[in-house]
Protein backbone atom coordinates (compact mmCIF):
# COMPACT_ATOMS: atom_id res chain seq x y z
CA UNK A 1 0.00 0.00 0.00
CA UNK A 2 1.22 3.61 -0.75
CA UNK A 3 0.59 6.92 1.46
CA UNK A 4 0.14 10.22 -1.12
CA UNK A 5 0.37 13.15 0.13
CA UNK A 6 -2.46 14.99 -0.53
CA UNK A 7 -2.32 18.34 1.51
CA UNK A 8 0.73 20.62 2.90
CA UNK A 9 1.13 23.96 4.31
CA UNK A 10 4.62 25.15 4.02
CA UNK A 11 6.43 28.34 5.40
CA UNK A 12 8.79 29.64 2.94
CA UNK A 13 11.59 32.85 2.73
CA UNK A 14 12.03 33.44 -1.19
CA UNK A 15 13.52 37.07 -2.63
CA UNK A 16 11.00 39.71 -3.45
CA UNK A 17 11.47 39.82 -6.70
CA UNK A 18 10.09 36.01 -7.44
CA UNK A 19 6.45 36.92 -7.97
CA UNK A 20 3.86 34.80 -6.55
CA UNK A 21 2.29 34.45 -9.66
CA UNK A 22 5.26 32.58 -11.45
CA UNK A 23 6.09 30.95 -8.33
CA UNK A 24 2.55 29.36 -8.06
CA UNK A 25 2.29 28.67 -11.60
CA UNK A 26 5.55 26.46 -11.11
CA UNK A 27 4.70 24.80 -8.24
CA UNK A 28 1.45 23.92 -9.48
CA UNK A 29 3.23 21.89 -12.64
CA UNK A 30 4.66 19.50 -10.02
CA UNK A 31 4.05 15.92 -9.99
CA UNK A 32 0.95 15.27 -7.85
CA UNK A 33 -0.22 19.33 -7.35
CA UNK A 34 -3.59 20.41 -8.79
CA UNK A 35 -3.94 23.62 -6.45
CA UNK A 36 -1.77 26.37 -5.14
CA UNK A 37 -2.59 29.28 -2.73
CA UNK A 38 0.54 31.68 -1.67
CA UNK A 39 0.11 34.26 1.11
CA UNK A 40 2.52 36.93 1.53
CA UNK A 41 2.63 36.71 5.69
CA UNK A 42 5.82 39.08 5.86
CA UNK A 43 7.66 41.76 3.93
CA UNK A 44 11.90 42.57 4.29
CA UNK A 45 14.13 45.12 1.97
CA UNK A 46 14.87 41.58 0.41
CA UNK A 47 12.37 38.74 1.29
CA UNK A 48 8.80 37.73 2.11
CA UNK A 49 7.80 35.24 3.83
CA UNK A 50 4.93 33.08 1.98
CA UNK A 51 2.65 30.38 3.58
CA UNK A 52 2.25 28.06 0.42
CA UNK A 53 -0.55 25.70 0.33
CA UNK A 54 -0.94 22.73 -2.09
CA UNK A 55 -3.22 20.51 -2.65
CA UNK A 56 -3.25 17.30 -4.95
CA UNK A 57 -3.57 13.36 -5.25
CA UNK A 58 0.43 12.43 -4.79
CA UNK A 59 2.48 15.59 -4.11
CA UNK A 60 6.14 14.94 -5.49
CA UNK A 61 8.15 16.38 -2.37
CA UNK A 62 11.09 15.78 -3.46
CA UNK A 63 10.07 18.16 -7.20
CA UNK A 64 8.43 20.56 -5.12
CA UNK A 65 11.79 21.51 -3.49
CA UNK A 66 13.96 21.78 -6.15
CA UNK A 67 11.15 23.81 -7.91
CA UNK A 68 11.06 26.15 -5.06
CA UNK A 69 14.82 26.80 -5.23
CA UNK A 70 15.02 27.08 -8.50
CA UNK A 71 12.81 30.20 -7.55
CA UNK A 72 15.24 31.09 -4.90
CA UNK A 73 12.98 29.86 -2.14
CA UNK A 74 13.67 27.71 0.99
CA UNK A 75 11.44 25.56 3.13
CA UNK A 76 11.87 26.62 6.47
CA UNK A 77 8.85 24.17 7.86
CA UNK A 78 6.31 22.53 6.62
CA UNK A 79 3.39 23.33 9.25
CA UNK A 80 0.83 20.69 8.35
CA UNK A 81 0.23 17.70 5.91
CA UNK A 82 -2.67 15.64 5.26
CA UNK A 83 -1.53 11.92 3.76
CA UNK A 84 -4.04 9.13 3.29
CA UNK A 85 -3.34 5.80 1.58
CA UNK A 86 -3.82 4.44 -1.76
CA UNK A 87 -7.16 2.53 -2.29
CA UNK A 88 -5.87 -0.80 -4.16
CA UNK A 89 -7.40 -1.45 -7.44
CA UNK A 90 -9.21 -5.17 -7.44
CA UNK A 91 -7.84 -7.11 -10.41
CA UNK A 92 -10.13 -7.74 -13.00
């Protein structure tokens, strides 16, 4: 049996100028995303801190960080997940 992860809520830093828009856009062409919402929670003279939700059937963790960095953003936590298992498919 597999566990997908189907929710997350993540806290990120990334530079001001990465614009939520493109930033979303990218993250929602990872494996296993089918929804993005990005909050800007805090403004610097050179970051923001985002709370980045995603939603999906199997979200590729492992793509969505090296998606964010490639945007110049870190993970510093991920505050929640949601997971559930698999349903197996009967054999025909």
């Amino acid at each position: 049996m597999t566990v997908h992860i189907k929710r997350m809520i993540v806290d990120s830093l990334k530079p001001r100028e990465t614009a939520i828009l493109d930033l979303s856009k990218a993250l929602c062409e990872v494996k296993g995303v089918e929804e993005v919402d990005i909050t800007v929670t805090e403004v610097d003279v050179k970051t923001e801190t985002i709370k980045v939700i995603l939603r999906g059937s199997d979200i590729n963790y492992d793509e969505l960080t090296r998606v964010m960095s490639e945007h110049g953003a870190i993970i510093r936590s991920v505050d929640e997940i949601n997971v559930g298992r698999a349903k197996a498919v009967a054999p025909k």
